[in-house]
Protein backbone atom coordinates (compact mmCIF):
# COMPACT_ATOMS: atom_id res chain seq x y z
CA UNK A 1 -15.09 -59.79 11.11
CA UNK A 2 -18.62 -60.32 9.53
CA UNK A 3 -19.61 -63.81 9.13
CA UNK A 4 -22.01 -64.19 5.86
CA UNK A 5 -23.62 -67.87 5.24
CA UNK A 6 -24.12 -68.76 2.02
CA UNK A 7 -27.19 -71.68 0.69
CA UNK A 8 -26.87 -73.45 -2.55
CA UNK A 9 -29.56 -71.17 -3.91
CA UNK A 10 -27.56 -68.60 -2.89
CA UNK A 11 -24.63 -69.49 -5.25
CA UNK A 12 -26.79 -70.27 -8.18
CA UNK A 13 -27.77 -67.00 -8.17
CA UNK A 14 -24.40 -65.59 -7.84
CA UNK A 15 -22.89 -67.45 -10.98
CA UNK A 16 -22.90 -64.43 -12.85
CA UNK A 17 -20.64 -63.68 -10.87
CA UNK A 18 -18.38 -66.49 -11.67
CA UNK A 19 -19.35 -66.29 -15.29
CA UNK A 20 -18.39 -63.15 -15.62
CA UNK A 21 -15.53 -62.98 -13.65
CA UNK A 22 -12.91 -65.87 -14.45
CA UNK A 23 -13.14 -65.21 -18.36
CA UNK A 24 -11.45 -62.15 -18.05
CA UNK A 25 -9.41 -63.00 -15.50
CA UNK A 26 -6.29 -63.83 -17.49
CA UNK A 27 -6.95 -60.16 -19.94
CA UNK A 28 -7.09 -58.07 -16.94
CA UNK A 29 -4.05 -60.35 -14.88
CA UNK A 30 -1.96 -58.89 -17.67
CA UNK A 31 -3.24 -56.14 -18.56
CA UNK A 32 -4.24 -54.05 -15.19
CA UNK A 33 -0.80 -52.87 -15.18
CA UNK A 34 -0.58 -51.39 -18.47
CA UNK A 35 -4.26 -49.89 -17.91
CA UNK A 36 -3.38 -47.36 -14.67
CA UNK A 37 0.24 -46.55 -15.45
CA UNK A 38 -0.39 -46.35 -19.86
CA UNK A 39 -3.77 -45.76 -19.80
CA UNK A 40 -4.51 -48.24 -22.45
CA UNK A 41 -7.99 -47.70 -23.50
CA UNK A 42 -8.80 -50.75 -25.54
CA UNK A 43 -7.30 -52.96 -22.69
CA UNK A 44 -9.55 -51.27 -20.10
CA UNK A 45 -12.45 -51.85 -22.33
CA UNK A 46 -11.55 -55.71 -22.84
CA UNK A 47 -10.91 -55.93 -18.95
CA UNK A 48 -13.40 -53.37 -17.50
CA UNK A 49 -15.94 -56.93 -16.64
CA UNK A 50 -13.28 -58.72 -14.42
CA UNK A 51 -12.38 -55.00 -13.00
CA UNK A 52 -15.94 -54.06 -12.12
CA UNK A 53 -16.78 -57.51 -10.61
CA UNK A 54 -13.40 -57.09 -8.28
CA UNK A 55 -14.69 -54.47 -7.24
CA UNK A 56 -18.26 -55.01 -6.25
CA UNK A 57 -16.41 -58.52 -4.62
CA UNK A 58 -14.12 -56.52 -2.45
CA UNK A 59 -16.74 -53.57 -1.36
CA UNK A 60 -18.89 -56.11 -0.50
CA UNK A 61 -16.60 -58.99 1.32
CA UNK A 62 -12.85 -58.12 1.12
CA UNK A 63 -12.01 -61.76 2.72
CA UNK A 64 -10.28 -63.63 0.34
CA UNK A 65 -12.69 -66.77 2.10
CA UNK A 66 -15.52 -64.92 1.18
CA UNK A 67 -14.69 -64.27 -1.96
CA UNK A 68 -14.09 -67.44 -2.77
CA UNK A 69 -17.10 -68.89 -1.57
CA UNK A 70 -18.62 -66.38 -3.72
CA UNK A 71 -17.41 -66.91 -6.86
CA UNK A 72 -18.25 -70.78 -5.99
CA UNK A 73 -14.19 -71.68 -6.22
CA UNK A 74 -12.36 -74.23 -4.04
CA UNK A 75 -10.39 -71.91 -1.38
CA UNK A 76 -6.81 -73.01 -2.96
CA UNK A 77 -7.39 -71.57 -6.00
CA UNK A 78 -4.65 -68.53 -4.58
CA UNK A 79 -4.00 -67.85 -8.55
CA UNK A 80 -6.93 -65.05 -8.17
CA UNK A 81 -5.17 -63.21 -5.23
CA UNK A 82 -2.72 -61.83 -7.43
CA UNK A 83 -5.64 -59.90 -9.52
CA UNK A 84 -7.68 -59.06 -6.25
CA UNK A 85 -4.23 -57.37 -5.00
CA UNK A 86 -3.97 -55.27 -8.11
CA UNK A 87 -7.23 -54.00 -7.63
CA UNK A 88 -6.88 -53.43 -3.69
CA UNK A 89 -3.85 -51.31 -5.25
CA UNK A 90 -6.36 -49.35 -6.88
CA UNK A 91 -8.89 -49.41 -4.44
CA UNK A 92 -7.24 -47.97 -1.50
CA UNK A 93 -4.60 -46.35 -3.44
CA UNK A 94 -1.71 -48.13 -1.39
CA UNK A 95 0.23 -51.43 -2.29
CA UNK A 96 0.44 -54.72 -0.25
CA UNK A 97 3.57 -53.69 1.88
CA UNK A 98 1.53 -51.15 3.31
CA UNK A 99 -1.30 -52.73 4.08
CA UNK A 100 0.08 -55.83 5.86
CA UNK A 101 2.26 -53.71 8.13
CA UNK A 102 -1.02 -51.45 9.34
CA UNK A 103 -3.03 -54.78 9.71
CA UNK A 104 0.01 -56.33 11.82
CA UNK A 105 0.26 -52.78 13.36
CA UNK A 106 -3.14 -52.73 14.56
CA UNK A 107 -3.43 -56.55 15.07
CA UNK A 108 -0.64 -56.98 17.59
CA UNK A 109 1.00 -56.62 20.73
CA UNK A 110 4.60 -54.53 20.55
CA UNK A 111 7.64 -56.44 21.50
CA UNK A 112 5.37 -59.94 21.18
CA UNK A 113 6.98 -61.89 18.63
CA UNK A 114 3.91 -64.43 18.66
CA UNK A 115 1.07 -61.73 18.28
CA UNK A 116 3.04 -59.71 15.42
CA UNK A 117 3.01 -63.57 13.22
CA UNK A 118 -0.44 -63.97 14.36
CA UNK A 119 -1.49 -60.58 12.67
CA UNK A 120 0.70 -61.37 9.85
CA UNK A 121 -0.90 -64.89 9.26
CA UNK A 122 -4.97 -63.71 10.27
CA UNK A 123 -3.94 -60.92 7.17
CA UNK A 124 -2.60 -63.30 4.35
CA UNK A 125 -5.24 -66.31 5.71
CA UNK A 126 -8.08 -63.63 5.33
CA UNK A 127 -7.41 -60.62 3.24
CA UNK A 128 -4.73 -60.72 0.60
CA UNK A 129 -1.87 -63.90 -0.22
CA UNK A 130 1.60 -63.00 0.21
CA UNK A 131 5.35 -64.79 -0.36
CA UNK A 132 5.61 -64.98 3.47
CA UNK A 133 7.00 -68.91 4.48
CA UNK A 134 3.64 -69.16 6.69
CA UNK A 135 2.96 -70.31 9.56
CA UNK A 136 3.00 -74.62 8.35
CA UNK A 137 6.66 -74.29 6.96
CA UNK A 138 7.35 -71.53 9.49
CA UNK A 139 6.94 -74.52 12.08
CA UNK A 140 9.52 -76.47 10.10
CA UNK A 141 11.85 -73.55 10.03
CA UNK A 142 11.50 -72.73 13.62
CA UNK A 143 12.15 -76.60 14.30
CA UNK A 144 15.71 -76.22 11.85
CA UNK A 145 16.87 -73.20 13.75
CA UNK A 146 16.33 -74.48 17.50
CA UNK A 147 18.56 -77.68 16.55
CA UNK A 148 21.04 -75.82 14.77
CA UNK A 149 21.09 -73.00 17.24
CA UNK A 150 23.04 -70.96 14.39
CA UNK A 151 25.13 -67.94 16.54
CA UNK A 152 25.44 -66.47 12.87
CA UNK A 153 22.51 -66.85 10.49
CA UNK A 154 22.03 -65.25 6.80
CA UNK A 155 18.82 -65.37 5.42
CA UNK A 156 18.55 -64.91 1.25
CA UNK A 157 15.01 -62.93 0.96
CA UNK A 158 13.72 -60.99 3.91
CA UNK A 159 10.34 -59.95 2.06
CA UNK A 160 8.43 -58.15 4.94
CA UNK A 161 10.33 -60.21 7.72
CA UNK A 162 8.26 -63.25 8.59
CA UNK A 163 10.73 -65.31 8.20
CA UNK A 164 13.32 -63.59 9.72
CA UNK A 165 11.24 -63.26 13.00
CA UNK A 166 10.77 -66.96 13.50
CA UNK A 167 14.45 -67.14 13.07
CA UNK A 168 15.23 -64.94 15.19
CA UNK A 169 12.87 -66.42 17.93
CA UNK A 170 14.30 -69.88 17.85
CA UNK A 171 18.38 -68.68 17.88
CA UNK A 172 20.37 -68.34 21.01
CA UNK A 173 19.57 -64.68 22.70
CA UNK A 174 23.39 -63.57 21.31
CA UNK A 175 22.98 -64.81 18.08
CA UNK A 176 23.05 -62.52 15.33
CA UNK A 177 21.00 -62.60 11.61
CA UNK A 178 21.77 -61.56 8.28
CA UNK A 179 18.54 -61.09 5.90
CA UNK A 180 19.15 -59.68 2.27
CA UNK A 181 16.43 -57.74 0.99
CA UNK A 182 16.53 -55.88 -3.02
CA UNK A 183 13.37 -54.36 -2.66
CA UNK A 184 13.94 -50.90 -0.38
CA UNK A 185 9.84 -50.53 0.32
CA UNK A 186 10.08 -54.34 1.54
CA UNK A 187 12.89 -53.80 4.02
CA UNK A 188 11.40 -50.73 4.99
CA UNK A 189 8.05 -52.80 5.91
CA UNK A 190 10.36 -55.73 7.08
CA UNK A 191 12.04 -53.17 9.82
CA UNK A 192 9.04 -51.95 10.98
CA UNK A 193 7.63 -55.78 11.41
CA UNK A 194 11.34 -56.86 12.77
CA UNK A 195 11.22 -54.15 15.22
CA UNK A 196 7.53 -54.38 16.62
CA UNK A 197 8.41 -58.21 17.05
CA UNK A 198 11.26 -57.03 19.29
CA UNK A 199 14.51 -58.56 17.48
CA UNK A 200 15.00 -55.02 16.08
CA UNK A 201 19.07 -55.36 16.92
CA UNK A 202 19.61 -58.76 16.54
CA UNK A 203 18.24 -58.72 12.45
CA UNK A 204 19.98 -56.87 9.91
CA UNK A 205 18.69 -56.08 7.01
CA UNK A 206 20.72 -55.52 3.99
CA UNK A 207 19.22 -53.72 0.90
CA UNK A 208 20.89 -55.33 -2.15
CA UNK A 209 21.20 -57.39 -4.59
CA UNK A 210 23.25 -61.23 -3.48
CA UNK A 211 26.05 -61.22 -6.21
CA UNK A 212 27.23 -57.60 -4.65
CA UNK A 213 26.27 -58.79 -0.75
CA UNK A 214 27.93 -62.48 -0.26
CA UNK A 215 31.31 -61.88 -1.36
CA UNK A 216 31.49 -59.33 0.36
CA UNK A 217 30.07 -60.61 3.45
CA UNK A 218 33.54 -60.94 5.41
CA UNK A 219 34.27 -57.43 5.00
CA UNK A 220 31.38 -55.52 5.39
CA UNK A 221 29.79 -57.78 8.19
CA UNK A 222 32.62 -59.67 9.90
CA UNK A 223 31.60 -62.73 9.13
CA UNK A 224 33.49 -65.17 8.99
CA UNK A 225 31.30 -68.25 8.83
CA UNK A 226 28.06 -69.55 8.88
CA UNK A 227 25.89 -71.73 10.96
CA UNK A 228 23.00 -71.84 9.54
CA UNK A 229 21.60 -70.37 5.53
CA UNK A 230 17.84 -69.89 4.49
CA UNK A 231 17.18 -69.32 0.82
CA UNK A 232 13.55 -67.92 0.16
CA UNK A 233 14.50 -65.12 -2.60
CA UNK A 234 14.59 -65.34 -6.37
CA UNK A 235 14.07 -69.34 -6.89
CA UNK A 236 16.21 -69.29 -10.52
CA UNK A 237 19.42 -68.05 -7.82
CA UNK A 238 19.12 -70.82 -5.25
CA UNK A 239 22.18 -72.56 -6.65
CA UNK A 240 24.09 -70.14 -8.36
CA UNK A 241 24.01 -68.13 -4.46
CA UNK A 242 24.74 -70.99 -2.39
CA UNK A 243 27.52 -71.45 -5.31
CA UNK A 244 28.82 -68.11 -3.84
CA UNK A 245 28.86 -69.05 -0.26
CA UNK A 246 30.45 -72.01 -0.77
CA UNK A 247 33.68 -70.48 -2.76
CA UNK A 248 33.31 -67.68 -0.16
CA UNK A 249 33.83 -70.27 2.14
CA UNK A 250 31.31 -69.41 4.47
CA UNK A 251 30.43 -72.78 5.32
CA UNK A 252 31.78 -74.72 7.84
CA UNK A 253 31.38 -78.65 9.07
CA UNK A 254 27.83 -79.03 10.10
CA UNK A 255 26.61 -75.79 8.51
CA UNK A 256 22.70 -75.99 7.72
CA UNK A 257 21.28 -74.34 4.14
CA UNK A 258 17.75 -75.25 4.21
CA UNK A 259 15.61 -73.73 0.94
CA UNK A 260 12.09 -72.95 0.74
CA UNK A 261 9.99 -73.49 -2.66
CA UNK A 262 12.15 -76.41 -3.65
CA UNK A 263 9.75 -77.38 -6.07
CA UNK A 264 10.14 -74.45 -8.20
CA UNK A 265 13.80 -73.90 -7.64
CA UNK A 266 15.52 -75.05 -10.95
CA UNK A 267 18.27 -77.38 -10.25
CA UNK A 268 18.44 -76.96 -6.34
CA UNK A 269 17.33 -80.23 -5.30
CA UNK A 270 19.55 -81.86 -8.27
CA UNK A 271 22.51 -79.89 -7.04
CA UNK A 272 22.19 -80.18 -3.06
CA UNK A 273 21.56 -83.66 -3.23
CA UNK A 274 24.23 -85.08 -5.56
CA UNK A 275 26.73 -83.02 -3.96
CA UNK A 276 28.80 -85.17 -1.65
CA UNK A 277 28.95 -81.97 0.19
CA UNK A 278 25.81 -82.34 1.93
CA UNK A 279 23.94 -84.76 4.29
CA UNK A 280 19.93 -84.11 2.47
CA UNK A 281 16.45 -84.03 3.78
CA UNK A 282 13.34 -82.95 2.11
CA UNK A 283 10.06 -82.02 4.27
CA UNK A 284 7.10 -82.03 2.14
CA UNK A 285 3.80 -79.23 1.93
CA UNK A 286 2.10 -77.14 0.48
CA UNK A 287 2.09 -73.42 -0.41
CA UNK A 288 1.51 -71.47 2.23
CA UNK A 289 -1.89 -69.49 3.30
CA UNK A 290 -4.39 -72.10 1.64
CA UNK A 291 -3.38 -72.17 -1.63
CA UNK A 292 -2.36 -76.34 -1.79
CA UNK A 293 -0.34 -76.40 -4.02
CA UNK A 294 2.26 -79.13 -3.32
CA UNK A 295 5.64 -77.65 -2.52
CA UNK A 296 8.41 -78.35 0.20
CA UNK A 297 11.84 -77.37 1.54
CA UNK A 298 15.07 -78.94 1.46
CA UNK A 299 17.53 -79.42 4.20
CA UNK A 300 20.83 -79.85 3.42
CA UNK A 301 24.20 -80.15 6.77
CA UNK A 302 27.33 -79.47 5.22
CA UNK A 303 30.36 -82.09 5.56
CA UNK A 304 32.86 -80.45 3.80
CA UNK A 305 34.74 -78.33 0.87
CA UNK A 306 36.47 -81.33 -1.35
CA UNK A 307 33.87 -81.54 -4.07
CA UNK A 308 33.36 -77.76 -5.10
CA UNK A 309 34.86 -77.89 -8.55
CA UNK A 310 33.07 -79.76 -10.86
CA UNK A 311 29.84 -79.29 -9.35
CA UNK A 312 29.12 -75.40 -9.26
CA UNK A 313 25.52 -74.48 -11.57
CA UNK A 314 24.79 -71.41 -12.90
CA UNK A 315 27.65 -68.77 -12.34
């Protein structure tokens, strides 16, 4: 990678840049959309400044550290990676999926579970943000999952598989995981990332939507309990699913949920922790891949089914 040093003369002369840029940052974060697929021609002309400067930013840098440092903003400011994404989009004429799995592809070692995170994390550190746990909460998952030691493991989000890998890693060889994935391009990147890792048969991924999967869990998947749950999916679901695996009774004494983005999960905390249900712990952090924002997980070792009715949110 190309190392570029930057004086404070340097970034003086680069504020047009930064004037130029974040003003029409929020038009064309809206807007860039509508632009390529409707071909909106006023909202190209009101967004063509912030478009041009992405540009020039990415020919010239493409790190996201870089940038940054460019633009003269603090290096947690991850609200621009969304807009620098849409643009790659454009750029290379390929979406994020696509590009994180050649980066990992090209970055790692087949059948090395450690190299294939180490590409992932060197991408979304350097390049472009993405919803992956990262590797600072990935630590705390990996630490959940060696002292549960869940045989049977279901996992509420599989995005591109990061998550699913550390899981993976840190259950017993036989142990088997369950990762539910709605978007088909994502689970078709998450395979591919799953499989170079090496824990291609022990992680299935299931392409649907959780109100259609869960109860139907014991059926299709001969499950019949759980030892361990990770929710990392839609954040507005967090209790309404666990609400489903809980009358599903898929939960047995000493059964682990643990949640990521607890922060911004509406009523999750509330509900986990006033349940009688549950035995709670909360690990505090931050957003992964530099972004600081202050976020956390919740932990949450199931004691029993007694209190279910009268405390089920959001079904």
């Amino acid at each position: 990678m190309v190392s570029h040093e930057y004086s404070g003369n340097d970034m003086l002369e680069e504020n047009w840049l930064h004037d130029l840029y974040i003003p029409s940052f929020a038009v064309l974060n809206g807007l860039l959309v509508e632009i390529i697929l409707d071909q909106h021609v006023y909202g190209a002309l009101i967004a063509a400044p912030a478009v041009a400067t992405g540009l020039y930013l990415l020919y010239q840098y493409k790190s996201r550290k870089e940038i940054y440092r460019k633009l003269n903003l603090p290096e947690h400011q991850g609200v621009y990676d969304g807009i620098f994404t849409k643009v790659r989009n454009v750029i290379y004429r390929s979406i994020l999926q696509d590009r994180v799995w050649n980066y990992v592809e090209g970055h790692s070692e087949e059948g090395n579970a450690d190299s294939v995170l180490a590409a992932f994390d060197d991408y979304c550190y350097n390049y472009e943000w993405t919803w992956a746990v990262g590797d600072q909460k990935g630590a705390v998952l990996a630490q959940v999952v060696q002292e549960v030691s869940p045989k049977i493991a279901l996992e509420l989000g599989t995005y591109l598989g990061y998550s699913a890998i550390i899981m993976a890693q840190n259950m017993p060889s036989d142990g088997k995981l369950i990762t539910l994935e709605p978007n088909p391009k994502s689970a078709e990147i998450a395979q591919k990332i799953i499989n170079r890792a090496g824990f291609g048969k022990m992680v299935t991924i299931v392409v649907g939507y959780t109100e259609d999967v869960i109860p139907e869990l014991r059926r299709n998947y001969n499950i019949e309990t759980l030892d361990m749950v990770f929710l990392d999916h839609n954040k507005d679901a967090y209790v309404s699913d666990l609400n489903r695996i809980e009358k599903g009774e898929f939960l047995h004494n000493g059964s682990v949920v643990l949640a990521d983005n607890v922060e911004i999960a509406p009523n999750f905390s509330e509900y986990i922790r006033n349940s009688n249900n549950y035995k709670c712990n909360f690990y505090e952090g931050t957003v992964q891949y530099g972004v600081g924002v202050i976020d956390g997980m919740e932990r949450g070792i199931f004691k029993g089914a007694d209190m279910f009715s009268g405390m089920t949110l959001g079904l």
